[in-house]
Protein backbone atom coordinates (compact mmCIF):
# COMPACT_ATOMS: atom_id res chain seq x y z
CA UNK A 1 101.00 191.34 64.06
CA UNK A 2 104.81 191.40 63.45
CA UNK A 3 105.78 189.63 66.43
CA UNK A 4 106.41 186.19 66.48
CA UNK A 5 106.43 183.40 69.68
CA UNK A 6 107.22 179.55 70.12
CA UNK A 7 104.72 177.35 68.73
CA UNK A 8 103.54 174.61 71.18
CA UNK A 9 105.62 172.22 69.91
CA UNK A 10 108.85 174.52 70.28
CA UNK A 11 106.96 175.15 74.11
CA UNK A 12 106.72 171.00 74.52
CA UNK A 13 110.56 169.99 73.65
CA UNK A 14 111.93 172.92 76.05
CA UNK A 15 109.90 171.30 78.51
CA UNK A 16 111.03 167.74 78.18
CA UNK A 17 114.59 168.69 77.73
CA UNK A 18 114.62 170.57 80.68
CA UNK A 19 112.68 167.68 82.30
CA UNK A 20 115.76 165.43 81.41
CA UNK A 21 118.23 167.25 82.22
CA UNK A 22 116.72 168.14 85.68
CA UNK A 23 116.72 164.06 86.25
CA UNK A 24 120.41 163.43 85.09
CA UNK A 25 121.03 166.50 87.84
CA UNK A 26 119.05 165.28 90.70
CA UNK A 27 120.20 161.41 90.19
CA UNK A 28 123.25 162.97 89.89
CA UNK A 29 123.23 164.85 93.33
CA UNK A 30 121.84 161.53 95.07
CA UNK A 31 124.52 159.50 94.05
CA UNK A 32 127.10 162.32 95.61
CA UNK A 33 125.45 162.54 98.68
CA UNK A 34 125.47 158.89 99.15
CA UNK A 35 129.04 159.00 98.42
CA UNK A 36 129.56 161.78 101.08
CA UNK A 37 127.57 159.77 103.83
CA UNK A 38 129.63 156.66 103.06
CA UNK A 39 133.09 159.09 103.37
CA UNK A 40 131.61 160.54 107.24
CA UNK A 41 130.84 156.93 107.81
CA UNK A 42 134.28 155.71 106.73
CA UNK A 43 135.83 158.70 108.34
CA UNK A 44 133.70 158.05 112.07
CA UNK A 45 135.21 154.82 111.87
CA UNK A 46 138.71 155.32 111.00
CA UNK A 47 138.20 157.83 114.15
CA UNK A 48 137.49 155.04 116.37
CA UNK A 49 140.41 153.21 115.22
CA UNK A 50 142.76 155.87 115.95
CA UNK A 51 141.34 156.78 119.57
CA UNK A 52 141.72 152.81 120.77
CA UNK A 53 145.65 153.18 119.47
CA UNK A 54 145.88 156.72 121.40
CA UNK A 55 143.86 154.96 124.64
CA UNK A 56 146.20 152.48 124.88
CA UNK A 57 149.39 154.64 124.18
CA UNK A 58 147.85 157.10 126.64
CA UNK A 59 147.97 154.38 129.90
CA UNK A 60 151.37 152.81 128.69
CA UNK A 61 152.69 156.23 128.87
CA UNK A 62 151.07 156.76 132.40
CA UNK A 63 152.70 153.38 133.01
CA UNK A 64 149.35 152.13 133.32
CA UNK A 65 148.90 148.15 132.11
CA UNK A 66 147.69 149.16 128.11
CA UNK A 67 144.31 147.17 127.71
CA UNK A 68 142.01 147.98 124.69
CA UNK A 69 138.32 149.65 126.55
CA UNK A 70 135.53 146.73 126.10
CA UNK A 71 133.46 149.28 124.22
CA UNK A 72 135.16 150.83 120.92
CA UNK A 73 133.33 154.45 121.46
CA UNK A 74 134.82 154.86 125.12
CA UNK A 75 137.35 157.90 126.07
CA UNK A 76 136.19 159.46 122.56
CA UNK A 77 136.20 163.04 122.88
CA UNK A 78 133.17 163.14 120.70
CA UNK A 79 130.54 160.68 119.63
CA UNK A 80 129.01 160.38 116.48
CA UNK A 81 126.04 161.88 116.17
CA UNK A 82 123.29 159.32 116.35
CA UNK A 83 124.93 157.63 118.99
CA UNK A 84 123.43 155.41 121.26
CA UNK A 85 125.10 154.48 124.62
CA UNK A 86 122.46 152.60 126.32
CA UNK A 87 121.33 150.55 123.32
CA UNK A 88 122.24 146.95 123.44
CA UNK A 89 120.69 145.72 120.05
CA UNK A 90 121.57 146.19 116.45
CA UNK A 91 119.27 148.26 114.46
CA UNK A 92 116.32 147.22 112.87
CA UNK A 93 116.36 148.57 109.75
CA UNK A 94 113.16 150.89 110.31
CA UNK A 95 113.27 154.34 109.76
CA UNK A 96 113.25 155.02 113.33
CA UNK A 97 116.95 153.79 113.60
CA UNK A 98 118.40 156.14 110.60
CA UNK A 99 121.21 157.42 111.68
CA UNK A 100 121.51 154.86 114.76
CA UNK A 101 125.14 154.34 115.72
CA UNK A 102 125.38 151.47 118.36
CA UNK A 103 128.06 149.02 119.94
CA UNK A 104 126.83 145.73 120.63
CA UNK A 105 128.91 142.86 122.48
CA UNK A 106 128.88 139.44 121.62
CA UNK A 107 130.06 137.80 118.02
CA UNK A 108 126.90 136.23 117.31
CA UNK A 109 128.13 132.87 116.27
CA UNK A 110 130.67 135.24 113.66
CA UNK A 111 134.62 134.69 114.22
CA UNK A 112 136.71 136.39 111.64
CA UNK A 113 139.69 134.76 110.06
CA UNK A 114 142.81 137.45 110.35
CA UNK A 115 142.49 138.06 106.88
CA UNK A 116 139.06 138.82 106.91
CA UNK A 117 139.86 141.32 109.04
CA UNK A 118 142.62 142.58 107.55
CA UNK A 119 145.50 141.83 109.74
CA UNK A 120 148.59 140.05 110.36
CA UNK A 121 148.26 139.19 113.24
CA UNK A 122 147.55 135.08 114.07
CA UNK A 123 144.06 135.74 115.74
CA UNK A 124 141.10 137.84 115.47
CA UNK A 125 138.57 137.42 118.30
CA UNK A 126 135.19 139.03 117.86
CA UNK A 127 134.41 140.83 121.21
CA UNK A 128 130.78 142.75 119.22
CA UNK A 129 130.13 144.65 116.40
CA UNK A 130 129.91 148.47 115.66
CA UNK A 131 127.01 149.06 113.86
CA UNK A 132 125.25 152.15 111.65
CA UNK A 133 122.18 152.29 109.95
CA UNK A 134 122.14 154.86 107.33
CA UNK A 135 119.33 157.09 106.55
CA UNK A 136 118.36 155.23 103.29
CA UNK A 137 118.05 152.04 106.01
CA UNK A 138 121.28 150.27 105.05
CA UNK A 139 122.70 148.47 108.57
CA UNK A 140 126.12 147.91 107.92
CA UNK A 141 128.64 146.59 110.81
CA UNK A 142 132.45 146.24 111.42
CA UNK A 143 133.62 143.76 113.88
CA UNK A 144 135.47 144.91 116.94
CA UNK A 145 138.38 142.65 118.72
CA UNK A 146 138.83 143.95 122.43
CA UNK A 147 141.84 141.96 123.11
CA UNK A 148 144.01 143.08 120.17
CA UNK A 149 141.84 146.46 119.44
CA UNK A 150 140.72 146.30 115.86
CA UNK A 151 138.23 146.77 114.14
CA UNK A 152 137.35 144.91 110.95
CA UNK A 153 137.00 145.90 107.26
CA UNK A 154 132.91 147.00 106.65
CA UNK A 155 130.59 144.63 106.26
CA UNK A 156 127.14 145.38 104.70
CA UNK A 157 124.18 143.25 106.64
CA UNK A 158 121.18 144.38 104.89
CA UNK A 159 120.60 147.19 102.42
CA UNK A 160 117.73 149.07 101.78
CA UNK A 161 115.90 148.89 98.57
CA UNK A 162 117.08 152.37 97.62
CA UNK A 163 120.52 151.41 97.99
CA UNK A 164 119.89 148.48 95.63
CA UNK A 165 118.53 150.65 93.27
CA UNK A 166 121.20 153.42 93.47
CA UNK A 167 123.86 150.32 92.97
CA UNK A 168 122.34 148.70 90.04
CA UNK A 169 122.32 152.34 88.00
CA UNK A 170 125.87 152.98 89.34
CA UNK A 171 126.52 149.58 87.73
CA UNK A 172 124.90 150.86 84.20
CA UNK A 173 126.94 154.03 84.34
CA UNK A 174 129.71 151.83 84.48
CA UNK A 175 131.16 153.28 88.30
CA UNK A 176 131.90 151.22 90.83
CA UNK A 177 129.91 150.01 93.63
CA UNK A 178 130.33 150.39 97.43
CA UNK A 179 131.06 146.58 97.86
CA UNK A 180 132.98 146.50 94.73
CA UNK A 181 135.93 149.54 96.14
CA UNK A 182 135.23 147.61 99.53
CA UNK A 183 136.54 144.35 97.77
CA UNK A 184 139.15 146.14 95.88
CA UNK A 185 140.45 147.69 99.14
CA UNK A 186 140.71 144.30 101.43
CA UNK A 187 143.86 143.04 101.92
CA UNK A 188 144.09 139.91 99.50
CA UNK A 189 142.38 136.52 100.65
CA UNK A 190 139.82 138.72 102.56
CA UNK A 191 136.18 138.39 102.35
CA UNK A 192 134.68 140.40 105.03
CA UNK A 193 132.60 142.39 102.79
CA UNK A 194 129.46 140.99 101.99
C-alpha cells in the first residue's frame, strides 16, 4: 500500500508533451531534408556549369574549335541520378516523374534578358531548359544558352502543395523561403525566379 504511481492526469500531460515535442522534431527534420534536397539540387547544377567550362577548355586545349555541347548533361562523367536521356518533355508533375532530371530543347516562347540570367554578357539566347522535379512534385527549371554556355539562375514552374505548405510555416517561423534566398542571391535587376 506504500507505493505510489502517476495519476491519469500526470499519465495524460506526459503524453501530450511528448506528443508536441515529437511534432516540433519531425516538422523539424522535414524542413532539413528539404533543405538538403534543394543543396544536391543546387550542387547537380553548379556541376553542370563547371563541366560545359571544362568541355570547352578541354577542345581549345586539343586545339579543337571550343563550341558549348547542344545538350548541358553531355561529356559528364556522371549523371544525376534520375536522369533521363531519351526524354524529350518536361515533367508532369505526377509522382511518377519524382526525381526526373531531363534536358529539353527549345525556349518555349521564354527569352531571358542578361540580367535575368545573371550575366554580363549583351545576350542570352535560350537553346532549352534543364529541368527537375523533386520528390514532393515541385518542377523547377534553369534555362540553358548553347551558344554562350550558361545556364540561368533557378526558376520554380510549379510547386507542389507540400512545398506551399512547408513555405508558408517557414514564413511563420520567421526563416526564409527558397524563392526569397533565390531573390536575395540574383544579381540586381534580375527576376528569373518566379
Amino acid at each position: 500500500m506504500g507505493q505510489r504511481g502517476f495519476t491519469f492526469i500526470e499519465l495524460v500531460l506526459v503524453i501530450v508533451m511528448i506528443g508536441i515535442l515529437s511534432s516540433i522534431a519531425a516538422q523539424k527534420m522535414i524542413s532539413v531534408a528539404e533543405d538538403v534536397a534543394i543543396a544536391a539540387e543546387d550542387a547537380t547544377v553548379e556541376t553542370l556549369r563547371k563541366n560545359l567550362t571544362s568541355s570547352v577548355s578541354e577542345a581549345m586545349f586539343k586545339g579543337e574549335p571550343g563550341k558549348y555541347p547542344a545538350d548541358p548533361f553531355v561529356n559528364l562523367g556522371r549523371t544525376p541520378e534520375g536522369y533521363n536521356r531519351r526524354r524529350s518533355i518536361r515533367p508532369t508533375g505526377d509522382p511518377v516523374d519524382d526525381g526526373l532530371w531531363v534536358y529539353v530543347t527549345g525556349s518555349s516562347g521564354i527569352n531571358l534578358t542578361p540580367e535575368e540570367a545573371g550575366t554580363t554578357l549583351s545576350s542570352f539566347t535560350t537553346s532549352g531548359f534543364v529541368y527537375h522535379q523533386r520528390n514532393d512534385h515541385t518542377v523547377v527549371k534553369w534555362a540553358y544558352d548553347s551558344i554562350n554556355g550558361l545556364i540561368s539562375p533557378k526558376i520554380i514552374e510549379s510547386e507542389s502543395e507540400l512545398k506551399r505548405q512547408l513555405d508558408l510555416e517557414k514564413k511563420l517561423r520567421g526563416e526564409e523561403t527558397e524563392k526569397e534566398k533565390a531573390r536575395r542571391l540574383q544579381p540586381q535587376g534580375a527576376s528569373g525566379v518566379k
